[in-house]
C-alpha atoms as a PDB file:
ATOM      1  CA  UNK A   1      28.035   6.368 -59.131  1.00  0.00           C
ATOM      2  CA  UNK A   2      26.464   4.327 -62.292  1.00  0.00           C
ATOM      3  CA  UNK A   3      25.907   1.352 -61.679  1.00  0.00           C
ATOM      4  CA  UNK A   4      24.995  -1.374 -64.439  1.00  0.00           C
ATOM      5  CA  UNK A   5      22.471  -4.190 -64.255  1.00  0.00           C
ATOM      6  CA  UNK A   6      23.062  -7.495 -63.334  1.00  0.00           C
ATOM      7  CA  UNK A   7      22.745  -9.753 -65.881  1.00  0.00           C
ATOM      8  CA  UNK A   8      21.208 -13.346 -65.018  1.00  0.00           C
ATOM      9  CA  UNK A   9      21.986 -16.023 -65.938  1.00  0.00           C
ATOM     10  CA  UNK A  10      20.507 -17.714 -69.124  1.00  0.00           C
ATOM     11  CA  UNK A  11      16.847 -19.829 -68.445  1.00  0.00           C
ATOM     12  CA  UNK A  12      17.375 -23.432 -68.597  1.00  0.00           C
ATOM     13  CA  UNK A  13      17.317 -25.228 -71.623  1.00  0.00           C
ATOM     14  CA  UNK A  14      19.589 -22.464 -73.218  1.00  0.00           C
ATOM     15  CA  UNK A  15      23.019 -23.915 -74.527  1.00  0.00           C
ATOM     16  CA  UNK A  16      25.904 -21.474 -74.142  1.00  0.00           C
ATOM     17  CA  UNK A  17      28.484 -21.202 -76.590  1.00  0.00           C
ATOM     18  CA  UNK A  18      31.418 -23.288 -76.274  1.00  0.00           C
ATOM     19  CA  UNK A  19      34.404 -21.473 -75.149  1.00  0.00           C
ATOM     20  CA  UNK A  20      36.666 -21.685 -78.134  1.00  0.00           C
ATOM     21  CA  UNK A  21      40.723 -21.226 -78.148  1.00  0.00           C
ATOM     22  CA  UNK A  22      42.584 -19.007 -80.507  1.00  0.00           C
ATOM     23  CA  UNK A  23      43.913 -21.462 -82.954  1.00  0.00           C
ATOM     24  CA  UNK A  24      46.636 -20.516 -85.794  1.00  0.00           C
ATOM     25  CA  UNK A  25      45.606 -20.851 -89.101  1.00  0.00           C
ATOM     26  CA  UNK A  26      47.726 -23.138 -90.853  1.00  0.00           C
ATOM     27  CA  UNK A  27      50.591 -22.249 -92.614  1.00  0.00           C
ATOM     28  CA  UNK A  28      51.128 -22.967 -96.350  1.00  0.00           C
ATOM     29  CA  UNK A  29      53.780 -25.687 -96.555  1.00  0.00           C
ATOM     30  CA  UNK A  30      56.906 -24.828 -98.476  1.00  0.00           C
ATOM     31  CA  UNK A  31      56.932 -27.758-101.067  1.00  0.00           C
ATOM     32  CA  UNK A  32      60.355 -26.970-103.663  1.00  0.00           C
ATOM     33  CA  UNK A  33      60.233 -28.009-107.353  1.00  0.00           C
ATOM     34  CA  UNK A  34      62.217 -31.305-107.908  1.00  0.00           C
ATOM     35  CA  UNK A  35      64.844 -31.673-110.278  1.00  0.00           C
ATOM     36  CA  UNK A  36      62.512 -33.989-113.190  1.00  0.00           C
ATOM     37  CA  UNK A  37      59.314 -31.330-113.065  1.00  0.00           C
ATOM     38  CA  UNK A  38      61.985 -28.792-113.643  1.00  0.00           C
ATOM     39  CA  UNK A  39      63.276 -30.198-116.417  1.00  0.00           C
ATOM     40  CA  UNK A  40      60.136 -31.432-118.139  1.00  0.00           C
ATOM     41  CA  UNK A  41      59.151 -27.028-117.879  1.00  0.00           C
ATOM     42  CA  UNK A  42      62.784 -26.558-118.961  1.00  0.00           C
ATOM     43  CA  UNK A  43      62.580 -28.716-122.279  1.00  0.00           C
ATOM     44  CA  UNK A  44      58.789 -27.097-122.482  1.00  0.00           C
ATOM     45  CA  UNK A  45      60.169 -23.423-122.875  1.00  0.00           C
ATOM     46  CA  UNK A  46      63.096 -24.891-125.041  1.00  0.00           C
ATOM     47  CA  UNK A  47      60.074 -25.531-127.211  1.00  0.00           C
ATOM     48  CA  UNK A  48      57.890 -22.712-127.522  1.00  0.00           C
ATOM     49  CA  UNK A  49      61.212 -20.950-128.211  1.00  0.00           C
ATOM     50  CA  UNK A  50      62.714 -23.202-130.264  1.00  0.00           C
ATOM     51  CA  UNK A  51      60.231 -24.679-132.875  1.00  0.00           C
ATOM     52  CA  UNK A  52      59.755 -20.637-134.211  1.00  0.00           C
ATOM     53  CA  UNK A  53      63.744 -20.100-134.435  1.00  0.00           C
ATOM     54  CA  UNK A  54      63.713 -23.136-136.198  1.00  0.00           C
ATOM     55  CA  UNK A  55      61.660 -22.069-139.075  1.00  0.00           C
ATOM     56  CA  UNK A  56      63.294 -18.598-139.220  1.00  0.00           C
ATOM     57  CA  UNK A  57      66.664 -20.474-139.588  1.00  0.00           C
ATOM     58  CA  UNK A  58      65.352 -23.315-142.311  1.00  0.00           C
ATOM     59  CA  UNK A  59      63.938 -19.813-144.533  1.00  0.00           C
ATOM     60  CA  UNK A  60      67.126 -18.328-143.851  1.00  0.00           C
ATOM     61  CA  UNK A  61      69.317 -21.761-144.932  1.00  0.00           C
ATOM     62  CA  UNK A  62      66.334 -22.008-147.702  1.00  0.00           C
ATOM     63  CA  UNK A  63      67.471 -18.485-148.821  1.00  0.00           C
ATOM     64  CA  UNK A  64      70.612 -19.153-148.669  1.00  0.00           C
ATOM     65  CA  UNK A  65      70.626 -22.573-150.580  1.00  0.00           C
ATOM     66  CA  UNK A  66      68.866 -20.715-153.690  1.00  0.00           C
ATOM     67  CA  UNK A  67      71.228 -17.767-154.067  1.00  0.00           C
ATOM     68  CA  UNK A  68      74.226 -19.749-154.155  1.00  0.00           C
ATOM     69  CA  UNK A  69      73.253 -22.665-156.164  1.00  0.00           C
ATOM     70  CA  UNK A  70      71.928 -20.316-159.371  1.00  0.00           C
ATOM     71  CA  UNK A  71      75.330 -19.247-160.729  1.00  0.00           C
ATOM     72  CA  UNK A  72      78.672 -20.956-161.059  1.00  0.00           C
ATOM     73  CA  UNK A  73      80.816 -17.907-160.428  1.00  0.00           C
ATOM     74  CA  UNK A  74      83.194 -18.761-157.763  1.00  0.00           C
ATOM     75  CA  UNK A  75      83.238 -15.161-156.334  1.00  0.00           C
ATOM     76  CA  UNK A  76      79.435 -14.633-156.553  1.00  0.00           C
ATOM     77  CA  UNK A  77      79.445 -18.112-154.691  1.00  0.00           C
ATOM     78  CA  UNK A  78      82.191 -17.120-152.098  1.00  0.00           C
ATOM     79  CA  UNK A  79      80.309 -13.703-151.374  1.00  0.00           C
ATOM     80  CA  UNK A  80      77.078 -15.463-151.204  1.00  0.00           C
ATOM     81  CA  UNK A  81      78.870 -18.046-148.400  1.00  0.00           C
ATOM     82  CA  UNK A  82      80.300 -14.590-146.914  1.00  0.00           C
ATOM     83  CA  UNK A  83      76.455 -13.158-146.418  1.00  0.00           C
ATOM     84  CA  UNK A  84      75.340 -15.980-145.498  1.00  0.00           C
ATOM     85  CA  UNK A  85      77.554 -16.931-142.839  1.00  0.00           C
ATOM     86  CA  UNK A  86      77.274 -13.525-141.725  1.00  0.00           C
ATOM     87  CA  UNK A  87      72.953 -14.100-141.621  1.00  0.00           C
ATOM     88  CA  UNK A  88      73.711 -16.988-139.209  1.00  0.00           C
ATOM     89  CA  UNK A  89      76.050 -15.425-136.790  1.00  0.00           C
ATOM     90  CA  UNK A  90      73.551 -12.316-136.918  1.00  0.00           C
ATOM     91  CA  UNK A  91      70.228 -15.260-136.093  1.00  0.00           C
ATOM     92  CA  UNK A  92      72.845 -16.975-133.717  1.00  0.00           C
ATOM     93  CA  UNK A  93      73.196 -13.194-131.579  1.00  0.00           C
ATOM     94  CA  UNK A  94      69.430 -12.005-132.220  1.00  0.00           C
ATOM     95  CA  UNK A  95      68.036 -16.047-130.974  1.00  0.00           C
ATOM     96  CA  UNK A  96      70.678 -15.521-127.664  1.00  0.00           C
ATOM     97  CA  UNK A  97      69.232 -12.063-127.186  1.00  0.00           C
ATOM     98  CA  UNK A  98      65.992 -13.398-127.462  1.00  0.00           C
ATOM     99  CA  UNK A  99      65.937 -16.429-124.841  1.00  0.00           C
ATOM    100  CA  UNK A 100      68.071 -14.634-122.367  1.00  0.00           C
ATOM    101  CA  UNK A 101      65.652 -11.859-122.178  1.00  0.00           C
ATOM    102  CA  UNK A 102      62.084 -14.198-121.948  1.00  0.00           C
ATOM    103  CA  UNK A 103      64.205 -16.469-119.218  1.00  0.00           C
ATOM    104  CA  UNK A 104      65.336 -12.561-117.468  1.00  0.00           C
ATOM    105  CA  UNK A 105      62.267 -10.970-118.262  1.00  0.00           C
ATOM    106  CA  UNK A 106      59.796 -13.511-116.582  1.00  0.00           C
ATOM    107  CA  UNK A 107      61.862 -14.823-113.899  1.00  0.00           C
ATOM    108  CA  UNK A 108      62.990 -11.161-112.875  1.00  0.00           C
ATOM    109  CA  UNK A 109      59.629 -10.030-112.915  1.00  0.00           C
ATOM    110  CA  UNK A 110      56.721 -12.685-112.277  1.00  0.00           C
ATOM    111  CA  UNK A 111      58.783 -15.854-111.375  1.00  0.00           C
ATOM    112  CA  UNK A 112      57.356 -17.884-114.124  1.00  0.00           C
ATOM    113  CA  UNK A 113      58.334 -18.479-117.901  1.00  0.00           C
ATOM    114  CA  UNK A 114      55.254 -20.082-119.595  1.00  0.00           C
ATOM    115  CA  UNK A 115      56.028 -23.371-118.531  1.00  0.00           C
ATOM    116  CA  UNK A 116      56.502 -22.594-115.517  1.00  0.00           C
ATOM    117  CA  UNK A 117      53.202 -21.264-115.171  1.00  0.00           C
ATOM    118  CA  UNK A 118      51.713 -24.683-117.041  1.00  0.00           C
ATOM    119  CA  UNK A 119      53.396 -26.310-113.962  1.00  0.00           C
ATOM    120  CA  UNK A 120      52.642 -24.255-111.132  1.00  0.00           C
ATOM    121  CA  UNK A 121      56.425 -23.206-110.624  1.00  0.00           C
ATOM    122  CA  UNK A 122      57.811 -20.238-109.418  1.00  0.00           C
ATOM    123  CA  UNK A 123      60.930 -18.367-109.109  1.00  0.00           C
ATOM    124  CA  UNK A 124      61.161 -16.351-105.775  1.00  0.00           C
ATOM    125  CA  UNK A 125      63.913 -14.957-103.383  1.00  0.00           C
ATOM    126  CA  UNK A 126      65.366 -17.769-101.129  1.00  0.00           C
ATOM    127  CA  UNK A 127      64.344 -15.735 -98.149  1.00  0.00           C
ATOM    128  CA  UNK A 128      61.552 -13.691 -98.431  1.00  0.00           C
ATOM    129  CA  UNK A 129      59.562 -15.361-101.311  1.00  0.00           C
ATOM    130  CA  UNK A 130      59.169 -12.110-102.916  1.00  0.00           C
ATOM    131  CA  UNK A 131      60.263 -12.143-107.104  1.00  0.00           C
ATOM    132  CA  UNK A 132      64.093 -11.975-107.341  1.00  0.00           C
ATOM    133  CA  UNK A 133      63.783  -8.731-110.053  1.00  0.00           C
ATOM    134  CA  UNK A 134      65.099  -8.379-113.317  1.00  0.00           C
ATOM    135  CA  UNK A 135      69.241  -7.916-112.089  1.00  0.00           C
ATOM    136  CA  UNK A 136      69.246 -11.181-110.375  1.00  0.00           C
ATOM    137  CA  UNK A 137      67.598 -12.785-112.740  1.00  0.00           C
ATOM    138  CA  UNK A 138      70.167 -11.974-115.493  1.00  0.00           C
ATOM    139  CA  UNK A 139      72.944 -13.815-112.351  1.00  0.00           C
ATOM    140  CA  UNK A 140      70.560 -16.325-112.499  1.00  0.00           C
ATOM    141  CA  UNK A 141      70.675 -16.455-116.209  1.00  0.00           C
ATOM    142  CA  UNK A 142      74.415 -16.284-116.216  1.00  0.00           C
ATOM    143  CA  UNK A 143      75.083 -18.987-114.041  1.00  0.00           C
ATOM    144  CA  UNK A 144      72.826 -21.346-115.980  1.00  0.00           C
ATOM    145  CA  UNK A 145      75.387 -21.076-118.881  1.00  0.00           C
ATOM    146  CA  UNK A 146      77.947 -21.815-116.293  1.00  0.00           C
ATOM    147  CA  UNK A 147      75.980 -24.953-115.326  1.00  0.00           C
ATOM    148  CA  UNK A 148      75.980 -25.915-118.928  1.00  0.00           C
ATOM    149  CA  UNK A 149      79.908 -25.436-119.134  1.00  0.00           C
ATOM    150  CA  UNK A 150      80.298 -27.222-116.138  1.00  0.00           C
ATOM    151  CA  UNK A 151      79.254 -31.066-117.717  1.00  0.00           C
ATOM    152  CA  UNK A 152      75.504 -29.605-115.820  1.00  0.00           C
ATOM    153  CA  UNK A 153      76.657 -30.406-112.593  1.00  0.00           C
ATOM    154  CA  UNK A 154      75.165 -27.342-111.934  1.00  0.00           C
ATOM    155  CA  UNK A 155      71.397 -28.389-113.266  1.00  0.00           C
ATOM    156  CA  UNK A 156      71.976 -32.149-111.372  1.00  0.00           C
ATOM    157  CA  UNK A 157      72.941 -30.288-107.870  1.00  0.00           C
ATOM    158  CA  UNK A 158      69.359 -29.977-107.759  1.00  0.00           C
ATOM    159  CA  UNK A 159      68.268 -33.476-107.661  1.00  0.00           C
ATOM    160  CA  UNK A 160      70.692 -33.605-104.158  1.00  0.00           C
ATOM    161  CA  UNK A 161      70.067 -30.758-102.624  1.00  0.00           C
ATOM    162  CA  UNK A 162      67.846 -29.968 -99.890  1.00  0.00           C
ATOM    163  CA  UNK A 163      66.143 -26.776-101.238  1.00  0.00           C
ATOM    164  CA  UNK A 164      66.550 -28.242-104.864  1.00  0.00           C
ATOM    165  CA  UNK A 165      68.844 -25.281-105.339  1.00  0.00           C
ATOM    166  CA  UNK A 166      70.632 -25.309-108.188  1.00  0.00           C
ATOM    167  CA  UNK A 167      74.208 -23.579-108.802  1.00  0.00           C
ATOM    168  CA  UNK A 168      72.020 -20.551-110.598  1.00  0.00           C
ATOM    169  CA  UNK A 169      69.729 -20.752-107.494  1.00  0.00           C
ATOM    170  CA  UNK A 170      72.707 -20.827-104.782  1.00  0.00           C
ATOM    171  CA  UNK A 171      74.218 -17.701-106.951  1.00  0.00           C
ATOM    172  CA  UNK A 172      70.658 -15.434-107.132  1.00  0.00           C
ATOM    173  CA  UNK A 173      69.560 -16.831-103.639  1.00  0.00           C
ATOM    174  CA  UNK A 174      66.206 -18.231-105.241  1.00  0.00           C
ATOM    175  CA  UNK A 175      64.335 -21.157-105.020  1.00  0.00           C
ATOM    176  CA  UNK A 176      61.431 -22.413-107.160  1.00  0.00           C
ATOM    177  CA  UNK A 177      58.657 -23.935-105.371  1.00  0.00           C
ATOM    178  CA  UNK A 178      55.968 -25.818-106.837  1.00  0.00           C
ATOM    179  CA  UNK A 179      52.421 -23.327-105.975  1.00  0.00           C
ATOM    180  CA  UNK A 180      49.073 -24.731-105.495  1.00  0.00           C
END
């Protein structure tokens, strides 16, 4: 049989270590994004898409304004009205295309439009705070217009509910939080 040394105990003077108890870290606290942050980042991203549509259109009504104002032929005027309105309903589709696909893209994908990134916000699954991918973030997208429709009861539910879930949240099963 092997047996092992006795160990004695330490001299005097020696401190022993204090016995220490597991402790659990702490937990990061779930804090949701209110209603008035979310619409400040909101009225943000309305912006950085908005102020370069803006110009687009004012060339495109500036084009518009010169072609039929140099001749007094009613049909060359009529036609010009005919390609114009036609320009506008094409900027109208391509400017729809364009902000439901940065709002899809971003949410469905990182959680965050730019703004949302400016404020620490992020779009995540209600349950597993994972991103909520690119199909429920075009539900997501859809129901916004819905909450629009609606007189934005839809956009206010958020101001009453506990998760700050709007009708577009409920719908996806998201939440935004507000990150460190």
């Amino acid at each position: 049989m092997i047996s092992q040394p006795m160990q004695s105990p330490p001299p005097a003077g020696y401190a022993q270590a204090p016995i220490q108890q597991y402790q659990v870290p702490p937990q990061p606290q779930t804090t949701y994004a209110g209603f008035w942050i979310r619409f400040i980042a909101r009225f943000v991203d309305g912006l950085i898409l908005g102020i370069p549509l803006a110009i687009i259109l004012f060339i495109l009504a500036a084009i518009g304004g010169a072609i039929g104002s140099n001749t007094s032929d009613e049909n060359t005027q009529n036609a010009a009205a005919g390609i114009l309105g036609g320009a506008f309903v094409l900027f109208y589709l391509i400017a729809l295309v364009g902000i439901a696909g940065y709002q899809i893209y971003f949410w469905g994908t990182s959680g965050q439009t730019i703004a949302m990134r400016m404020f620490h916000l992020r779009v995540v699954d209600a349950n597993t705070g994972a991103p909520i991918g690119i199909g429920r973030a075009v539900v997501r997208w859809l129901m916004t217009l819905v909450n629009s429709w609606a007189c934005y009861i839809g956009w206010i539910w958020v101001a009453f509910d506990a998760r700050k879930q709007g009708w577009h949240d409920k719908v996806a099963n998201s939440v935004v939080l507000q990150t460190p």
